[in-house]
N, C-alpha and C. Protein backbone atom coordinates (compact mmCIF):
# COMPACT_ATOMS: atom_id res chain seq x y z
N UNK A 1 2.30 31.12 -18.64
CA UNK A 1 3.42 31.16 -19.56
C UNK A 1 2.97 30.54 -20.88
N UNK A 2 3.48 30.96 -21.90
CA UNK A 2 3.05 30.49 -23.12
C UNK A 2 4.07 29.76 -23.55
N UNK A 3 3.58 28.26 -24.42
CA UNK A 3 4.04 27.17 -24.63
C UNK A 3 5.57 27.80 -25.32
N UNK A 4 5.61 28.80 -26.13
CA UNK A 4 7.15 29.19 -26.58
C UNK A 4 7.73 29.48 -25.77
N UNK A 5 7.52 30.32 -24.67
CA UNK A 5 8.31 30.58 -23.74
C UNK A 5 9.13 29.67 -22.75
N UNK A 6 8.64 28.33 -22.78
CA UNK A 6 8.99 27.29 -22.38
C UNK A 6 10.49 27.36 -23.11
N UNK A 7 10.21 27.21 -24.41
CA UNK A 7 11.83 26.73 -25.29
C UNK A 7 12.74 28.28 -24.51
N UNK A 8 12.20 29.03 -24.00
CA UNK A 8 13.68 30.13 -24.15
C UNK A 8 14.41 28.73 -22.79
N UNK A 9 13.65 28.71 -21.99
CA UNK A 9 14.69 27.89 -20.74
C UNK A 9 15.30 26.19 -21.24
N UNK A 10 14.10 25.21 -21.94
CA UNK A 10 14.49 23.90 -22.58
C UNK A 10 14.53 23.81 -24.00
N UNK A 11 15.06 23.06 -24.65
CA UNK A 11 15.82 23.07 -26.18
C UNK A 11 14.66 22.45 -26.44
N UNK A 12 13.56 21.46 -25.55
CA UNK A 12 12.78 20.49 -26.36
C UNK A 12 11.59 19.94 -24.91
N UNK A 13 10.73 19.53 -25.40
CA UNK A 13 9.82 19.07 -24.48
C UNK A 13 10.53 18.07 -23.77
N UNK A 14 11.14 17.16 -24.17
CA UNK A 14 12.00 16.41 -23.49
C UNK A 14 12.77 16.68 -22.28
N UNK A 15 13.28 17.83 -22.86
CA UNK A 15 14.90 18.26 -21.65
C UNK A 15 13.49 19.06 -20.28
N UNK A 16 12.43 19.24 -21.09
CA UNK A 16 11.43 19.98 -19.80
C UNK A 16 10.92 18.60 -18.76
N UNK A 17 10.56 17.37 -19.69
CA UNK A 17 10.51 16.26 -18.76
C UNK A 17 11.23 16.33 -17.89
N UNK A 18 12.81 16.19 -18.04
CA UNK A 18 13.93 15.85 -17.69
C UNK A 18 14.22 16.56 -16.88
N UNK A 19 13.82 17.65 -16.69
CA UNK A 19 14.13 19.13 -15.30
C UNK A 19 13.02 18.77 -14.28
N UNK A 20 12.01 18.51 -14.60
CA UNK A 20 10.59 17.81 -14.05
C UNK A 20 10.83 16.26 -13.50
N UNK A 21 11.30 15.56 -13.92
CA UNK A 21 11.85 14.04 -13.65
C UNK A 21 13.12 14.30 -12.62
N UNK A 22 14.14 15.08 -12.53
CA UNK A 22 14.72 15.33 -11.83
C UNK A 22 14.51 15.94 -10.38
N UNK A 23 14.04 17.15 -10.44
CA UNK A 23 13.04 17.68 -10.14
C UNK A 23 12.66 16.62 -8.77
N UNK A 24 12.10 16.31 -9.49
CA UNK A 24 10.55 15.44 -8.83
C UNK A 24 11.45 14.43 -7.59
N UNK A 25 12.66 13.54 -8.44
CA UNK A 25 12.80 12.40 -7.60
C UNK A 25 14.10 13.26 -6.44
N UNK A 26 14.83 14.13 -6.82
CA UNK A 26 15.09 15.20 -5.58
C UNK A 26 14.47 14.82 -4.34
N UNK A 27 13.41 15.91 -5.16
CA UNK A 27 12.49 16.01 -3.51
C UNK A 27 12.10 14.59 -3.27
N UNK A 28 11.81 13.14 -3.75
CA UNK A 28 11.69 11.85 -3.00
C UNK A 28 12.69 11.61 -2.34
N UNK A 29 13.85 11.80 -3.41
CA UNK A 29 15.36 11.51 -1.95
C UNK A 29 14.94 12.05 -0.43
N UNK A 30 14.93 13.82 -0.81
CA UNK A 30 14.89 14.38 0.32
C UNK A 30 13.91 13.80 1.14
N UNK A 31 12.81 13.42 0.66
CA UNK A 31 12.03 12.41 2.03
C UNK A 31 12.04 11.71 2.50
N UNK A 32 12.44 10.71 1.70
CA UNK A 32 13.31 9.26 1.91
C UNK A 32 14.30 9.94 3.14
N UNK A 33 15.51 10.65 2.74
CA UNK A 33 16.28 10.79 3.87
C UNK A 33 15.67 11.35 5.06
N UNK A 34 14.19 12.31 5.11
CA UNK A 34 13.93 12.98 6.25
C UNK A 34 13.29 11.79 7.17
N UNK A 35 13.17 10.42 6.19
CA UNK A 35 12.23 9.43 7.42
C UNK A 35 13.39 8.22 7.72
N UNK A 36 14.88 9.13 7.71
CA UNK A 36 15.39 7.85 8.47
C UNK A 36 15.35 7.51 9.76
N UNK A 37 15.95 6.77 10.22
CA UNK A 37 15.81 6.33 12.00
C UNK A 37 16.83 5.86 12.04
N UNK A 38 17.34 5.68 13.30
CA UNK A 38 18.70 4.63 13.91
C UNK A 38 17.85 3.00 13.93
N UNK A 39 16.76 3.11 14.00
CA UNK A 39 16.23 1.32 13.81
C UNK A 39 15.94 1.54 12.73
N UNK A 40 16.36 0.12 11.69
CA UNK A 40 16.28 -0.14 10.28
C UNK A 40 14.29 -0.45 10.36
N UNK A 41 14.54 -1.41 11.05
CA UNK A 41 12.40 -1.76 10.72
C UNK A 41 11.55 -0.48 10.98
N UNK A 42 12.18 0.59 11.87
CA UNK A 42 11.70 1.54 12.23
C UNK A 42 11.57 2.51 10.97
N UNK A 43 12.72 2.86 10.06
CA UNK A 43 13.29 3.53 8.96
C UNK A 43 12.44 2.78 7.92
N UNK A 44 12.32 1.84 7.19
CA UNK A 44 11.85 0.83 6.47
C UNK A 44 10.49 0.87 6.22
N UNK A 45 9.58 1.19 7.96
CA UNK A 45 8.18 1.71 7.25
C UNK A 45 8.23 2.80 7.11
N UNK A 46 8.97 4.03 7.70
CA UNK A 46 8.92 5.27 7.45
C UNK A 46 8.98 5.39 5.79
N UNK A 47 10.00 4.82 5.75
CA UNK A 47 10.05 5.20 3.93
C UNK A 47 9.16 4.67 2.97
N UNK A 48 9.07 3.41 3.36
CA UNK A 48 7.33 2.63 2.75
C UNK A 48 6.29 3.72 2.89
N UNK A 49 6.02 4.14 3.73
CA UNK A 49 4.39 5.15 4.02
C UNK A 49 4.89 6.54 3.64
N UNK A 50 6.33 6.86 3.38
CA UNK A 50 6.79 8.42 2.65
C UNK A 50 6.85 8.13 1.27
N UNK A 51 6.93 6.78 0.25
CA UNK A 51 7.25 6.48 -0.42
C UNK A 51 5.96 6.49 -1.06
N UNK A 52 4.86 5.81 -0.35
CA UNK A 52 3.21 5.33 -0.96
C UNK A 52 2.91 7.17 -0.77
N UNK A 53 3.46 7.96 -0.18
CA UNK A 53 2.50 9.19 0.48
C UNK A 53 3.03 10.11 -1.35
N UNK A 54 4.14 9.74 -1.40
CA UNK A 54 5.03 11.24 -2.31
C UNK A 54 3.99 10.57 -3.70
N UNK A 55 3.95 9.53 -3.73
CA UNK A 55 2.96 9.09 -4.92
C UNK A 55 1.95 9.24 -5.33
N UNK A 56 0.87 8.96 -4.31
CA UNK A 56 -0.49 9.49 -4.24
C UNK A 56 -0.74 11.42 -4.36
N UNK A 57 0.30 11.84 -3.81
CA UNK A 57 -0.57 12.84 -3.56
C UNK A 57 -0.03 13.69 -5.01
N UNK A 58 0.54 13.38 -5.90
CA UNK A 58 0.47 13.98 -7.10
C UNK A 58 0.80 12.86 -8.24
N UNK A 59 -0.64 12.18 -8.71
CA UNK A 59 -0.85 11.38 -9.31
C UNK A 59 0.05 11.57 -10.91
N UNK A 60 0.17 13.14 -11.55
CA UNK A 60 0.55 12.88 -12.73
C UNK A 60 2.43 12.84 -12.43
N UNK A 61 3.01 13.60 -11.54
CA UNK A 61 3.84 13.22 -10.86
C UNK A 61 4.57 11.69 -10.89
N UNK A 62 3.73 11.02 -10.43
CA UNK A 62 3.91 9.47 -10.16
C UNK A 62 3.73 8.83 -11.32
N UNK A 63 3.05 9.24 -12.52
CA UNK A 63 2.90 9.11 -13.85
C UNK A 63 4.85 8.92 -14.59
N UNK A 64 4.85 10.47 -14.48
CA UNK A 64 6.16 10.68 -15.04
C UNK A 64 7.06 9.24 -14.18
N UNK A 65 7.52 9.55 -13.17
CA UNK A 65 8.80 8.88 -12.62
C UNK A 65 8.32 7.19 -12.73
N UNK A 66 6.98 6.50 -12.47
CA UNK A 66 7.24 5.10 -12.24
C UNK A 66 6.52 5.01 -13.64
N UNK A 67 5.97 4.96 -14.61
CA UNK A 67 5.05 4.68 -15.41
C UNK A 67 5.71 4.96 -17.02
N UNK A 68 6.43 5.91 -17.10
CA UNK A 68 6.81 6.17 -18.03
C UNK A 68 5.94 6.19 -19.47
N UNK A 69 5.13 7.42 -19.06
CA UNK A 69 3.58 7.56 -20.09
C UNK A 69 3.87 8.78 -20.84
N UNK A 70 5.52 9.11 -21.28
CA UNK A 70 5.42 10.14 -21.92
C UNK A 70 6.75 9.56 -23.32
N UNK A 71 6.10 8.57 -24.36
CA UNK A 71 6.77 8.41 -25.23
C UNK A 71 7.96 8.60 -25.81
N UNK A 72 8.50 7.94 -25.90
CA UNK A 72 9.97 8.94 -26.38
C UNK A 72 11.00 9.39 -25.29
N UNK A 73 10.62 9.34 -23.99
CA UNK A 73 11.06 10.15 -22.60
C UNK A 73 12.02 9.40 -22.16
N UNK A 74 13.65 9.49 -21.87
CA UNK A 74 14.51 9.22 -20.87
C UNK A 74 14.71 9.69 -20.34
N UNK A 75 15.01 9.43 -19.24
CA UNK A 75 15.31 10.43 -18.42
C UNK A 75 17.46 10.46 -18.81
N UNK A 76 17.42 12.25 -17.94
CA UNK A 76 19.30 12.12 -18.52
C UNK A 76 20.01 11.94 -16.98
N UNK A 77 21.10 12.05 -16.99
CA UNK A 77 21.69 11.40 -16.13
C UNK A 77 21.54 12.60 -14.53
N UNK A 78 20.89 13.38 -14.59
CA UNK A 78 20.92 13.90 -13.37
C UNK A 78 19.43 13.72 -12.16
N UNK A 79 18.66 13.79 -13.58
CA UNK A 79 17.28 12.85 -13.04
C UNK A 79 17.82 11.21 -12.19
N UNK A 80 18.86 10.62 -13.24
CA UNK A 80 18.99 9.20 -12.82
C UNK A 80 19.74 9.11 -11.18
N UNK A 81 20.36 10.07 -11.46
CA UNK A 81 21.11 10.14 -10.44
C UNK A 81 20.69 9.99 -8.80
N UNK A 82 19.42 10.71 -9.15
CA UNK A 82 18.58 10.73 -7.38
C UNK A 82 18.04 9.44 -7.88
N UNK A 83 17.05 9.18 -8.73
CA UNK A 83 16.60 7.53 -8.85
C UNK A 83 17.50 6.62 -8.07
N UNK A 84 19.01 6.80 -8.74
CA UNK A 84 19.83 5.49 -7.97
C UNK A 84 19.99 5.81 -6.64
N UNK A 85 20.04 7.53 -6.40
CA UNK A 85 20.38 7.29 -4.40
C UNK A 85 18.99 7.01 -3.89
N UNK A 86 18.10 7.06 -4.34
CA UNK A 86 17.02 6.93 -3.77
C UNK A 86 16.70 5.21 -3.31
N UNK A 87 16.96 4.54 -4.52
CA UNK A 87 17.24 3.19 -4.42
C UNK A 87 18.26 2.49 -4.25
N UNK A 88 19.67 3.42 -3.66
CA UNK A 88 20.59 3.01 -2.63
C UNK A 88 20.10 2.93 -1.45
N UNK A 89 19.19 4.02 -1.20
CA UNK A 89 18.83 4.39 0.25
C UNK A 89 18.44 3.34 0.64
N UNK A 90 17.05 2.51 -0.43
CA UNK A 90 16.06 1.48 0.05
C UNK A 90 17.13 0.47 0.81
N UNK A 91 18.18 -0.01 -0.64
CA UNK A 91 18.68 -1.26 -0.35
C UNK A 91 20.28 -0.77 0.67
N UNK A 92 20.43 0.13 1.24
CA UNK A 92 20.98 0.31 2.68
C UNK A 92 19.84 -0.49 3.68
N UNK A 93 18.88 -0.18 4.14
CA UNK A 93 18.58 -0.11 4.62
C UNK A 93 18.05 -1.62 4.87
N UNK A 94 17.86 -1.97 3.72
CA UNK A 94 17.81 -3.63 3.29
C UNK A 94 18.68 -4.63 4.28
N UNK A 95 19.78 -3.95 3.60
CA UNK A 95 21.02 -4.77 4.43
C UNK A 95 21.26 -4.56 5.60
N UNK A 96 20.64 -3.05 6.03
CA UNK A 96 20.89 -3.09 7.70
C UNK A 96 19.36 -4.08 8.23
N UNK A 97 18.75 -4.61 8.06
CA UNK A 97 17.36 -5.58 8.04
C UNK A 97 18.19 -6.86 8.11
N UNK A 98 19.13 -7.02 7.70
CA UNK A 98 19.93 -8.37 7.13
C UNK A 98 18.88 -9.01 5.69
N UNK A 99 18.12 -8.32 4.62
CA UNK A 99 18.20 -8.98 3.69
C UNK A 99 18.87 -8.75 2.36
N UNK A 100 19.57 -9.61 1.68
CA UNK A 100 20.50 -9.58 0.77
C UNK A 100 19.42 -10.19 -0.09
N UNK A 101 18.72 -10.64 -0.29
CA UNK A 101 18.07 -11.30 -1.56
C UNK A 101 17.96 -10.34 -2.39
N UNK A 102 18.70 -10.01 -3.82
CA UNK A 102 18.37 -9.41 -4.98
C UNK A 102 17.20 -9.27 -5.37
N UNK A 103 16.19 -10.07 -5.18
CA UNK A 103 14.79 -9.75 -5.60
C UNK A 103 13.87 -9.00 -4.69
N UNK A 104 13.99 -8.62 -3.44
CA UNK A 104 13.75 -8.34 -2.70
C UNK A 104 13.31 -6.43 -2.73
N UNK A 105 14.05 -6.08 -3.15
CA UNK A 105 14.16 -4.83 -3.71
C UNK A 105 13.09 -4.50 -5.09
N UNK A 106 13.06 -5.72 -6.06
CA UNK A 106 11.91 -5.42 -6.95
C UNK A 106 10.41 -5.82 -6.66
N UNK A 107 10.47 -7.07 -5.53
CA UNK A 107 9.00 -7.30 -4.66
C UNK A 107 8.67 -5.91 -4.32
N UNK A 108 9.65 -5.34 -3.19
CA UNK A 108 9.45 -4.21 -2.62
C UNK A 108 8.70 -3.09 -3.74
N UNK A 109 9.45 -2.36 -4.44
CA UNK A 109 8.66 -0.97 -5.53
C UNK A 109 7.37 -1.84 -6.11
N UNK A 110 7.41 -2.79 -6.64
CA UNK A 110 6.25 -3.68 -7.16
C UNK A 110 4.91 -3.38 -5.84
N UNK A 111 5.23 -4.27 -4.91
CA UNK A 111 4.17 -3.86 -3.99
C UNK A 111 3.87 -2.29 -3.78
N UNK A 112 4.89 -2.02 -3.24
CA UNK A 112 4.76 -0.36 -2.75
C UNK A 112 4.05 0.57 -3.79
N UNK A 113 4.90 0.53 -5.18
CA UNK A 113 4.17 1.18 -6.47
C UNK A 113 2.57 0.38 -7.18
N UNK A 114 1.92 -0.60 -6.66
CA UNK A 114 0.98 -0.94 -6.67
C UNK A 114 0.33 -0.46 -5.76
N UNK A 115 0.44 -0.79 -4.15
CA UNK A 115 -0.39 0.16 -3.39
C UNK A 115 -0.80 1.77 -4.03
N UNK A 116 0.68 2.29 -4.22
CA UNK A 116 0.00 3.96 -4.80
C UNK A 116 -0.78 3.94 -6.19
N UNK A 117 -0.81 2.77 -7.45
CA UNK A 117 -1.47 2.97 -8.70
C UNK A 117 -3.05 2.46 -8.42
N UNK A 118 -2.66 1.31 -7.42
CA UNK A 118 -4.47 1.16 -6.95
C UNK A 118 -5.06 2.83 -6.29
N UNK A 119 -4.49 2.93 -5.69
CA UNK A 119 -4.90 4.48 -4.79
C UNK A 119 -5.38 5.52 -5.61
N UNK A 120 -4.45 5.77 -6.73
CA UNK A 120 -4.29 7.09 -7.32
C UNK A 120 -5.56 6.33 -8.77
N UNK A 121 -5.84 5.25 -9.16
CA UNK A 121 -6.84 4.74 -9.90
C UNK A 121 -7.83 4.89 -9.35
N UNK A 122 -8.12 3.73 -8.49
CA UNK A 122 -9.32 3.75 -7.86
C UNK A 122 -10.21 4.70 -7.02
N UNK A 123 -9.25 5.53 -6.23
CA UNK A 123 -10.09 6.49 -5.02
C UNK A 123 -8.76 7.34 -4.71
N UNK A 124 -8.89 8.22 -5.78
CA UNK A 124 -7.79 9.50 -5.41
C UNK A 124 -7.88 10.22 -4.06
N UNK A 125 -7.37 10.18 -3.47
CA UNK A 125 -7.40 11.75 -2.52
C UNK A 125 -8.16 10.40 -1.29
N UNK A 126 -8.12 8.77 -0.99
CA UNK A 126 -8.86 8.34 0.02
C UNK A 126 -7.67 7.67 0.62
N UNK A 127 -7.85 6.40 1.27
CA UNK A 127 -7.11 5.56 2.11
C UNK A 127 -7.21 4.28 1.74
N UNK A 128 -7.66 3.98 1.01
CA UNK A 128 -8.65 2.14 1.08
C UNK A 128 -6.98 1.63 0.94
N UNK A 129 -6.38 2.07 -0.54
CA UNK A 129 -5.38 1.59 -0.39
C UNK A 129 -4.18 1.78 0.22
N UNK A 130 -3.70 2.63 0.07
CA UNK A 130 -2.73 3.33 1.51
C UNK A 130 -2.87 2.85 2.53
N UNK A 131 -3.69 2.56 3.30
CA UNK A 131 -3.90 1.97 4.32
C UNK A 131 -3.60 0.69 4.86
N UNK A 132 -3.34 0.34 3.61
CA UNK A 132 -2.57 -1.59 3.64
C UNK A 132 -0.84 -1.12 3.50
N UNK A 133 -0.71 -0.06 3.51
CA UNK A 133 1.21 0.08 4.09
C UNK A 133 1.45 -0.70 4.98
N UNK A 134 1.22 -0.67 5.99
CA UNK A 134 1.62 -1.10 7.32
C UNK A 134 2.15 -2.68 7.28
N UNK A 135 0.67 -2.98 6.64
CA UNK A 135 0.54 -4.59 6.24
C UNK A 135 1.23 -5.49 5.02
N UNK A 136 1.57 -4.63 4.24
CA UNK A 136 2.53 -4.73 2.76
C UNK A 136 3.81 -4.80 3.84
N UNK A 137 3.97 -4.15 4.20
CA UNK A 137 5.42 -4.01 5.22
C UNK A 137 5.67 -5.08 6.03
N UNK A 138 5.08 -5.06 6.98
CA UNK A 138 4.78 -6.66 7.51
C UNK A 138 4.93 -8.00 6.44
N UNK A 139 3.94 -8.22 5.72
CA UNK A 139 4.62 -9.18 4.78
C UNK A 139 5.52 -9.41 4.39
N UNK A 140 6.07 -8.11 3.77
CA UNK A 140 7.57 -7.88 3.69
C UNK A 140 8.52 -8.56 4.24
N UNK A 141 8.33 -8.02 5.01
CA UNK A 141 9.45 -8.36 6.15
C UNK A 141 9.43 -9.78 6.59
N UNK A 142 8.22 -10.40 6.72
CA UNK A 142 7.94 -11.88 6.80
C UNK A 142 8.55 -12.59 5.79
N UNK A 143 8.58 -12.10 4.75
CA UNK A 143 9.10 -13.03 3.83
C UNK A 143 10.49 -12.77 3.70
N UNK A 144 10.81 -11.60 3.78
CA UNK A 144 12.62 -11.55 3.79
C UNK A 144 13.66 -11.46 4.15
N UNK A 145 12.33 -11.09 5.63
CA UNK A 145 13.82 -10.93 7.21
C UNK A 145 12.63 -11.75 8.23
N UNK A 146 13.01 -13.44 7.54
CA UNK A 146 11.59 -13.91 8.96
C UNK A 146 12.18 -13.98 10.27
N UNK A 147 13.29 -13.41 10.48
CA UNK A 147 13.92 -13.30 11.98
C UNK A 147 13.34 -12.11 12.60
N UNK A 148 12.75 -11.16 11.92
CA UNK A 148 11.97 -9.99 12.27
C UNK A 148 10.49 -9.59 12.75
């Protein structure tokens, strides 16, 4: 397709982010919801290792939604929209864990979205980092549900 042909469908490179940003965190909901469980710790890594997986495996992808490397770029409110169920989902699931700590939720994407920027930096397409999910999770959980 040629770059004009783009404008017959978006008014501006922007609103094409914005179909793309939407887009994108959709389909994370939809995975997020396909790795729930009736056990919360059970659900919790599912979405941790669906969460590190939807990242890695399309690095410029993971660019757009956590990184925000395209100047000028907001996202509009239908993009935002899966963002917030997506991060309702987390912090459901939080509370079915029993943790309420407010910070808990930004440890969480911090770690989790570090595991995938080491990954997708260092050794695209490997495991070195991915592979510490399990164990990011575990900590996790040590520190915020130590009844767990």
């Amino acid at each position: 397709m040629e770059p004009q042909s783009l404008y017959t469908y978006f008014h501006s490179k922007n609103a094409l982010y914005d179909a793309l940003f939407a887009e994108a965190y959709a389909e994370l909901l939809s995975r997020q919801r396909a790795a729930a469980h009736p056990d919360p710790q059970v659900a919790f890594t599912r979405i941790a290792h669906a969460f590190v997986h939807y990242c890695t495996e399309d690095p410029v992808r993971y660019l757009l939604l956590f990184q925000r490397t395209v100047p000028g770029f907001t996202p509009g409110p239908d993009g935002m929209r899966s963002a917030v169920e997506v991060l309702d989902l987390v912090r459901d699931i939080l509370a079915r864990l029993g943790i309420g700590d407010p910070e808990a939720l930004d440890v969480l994407t911090a770690v989790l979205g570090g595991i995938a920027a080491q990954q997708t930096a260092n050794e695209p397409g490997g495991r070195r980092w991915t592979g510490l999910t399990d164990r990011a999770v575990t900590m996790f959980l040590r520190e915020f549900a130590p009844d767990r």
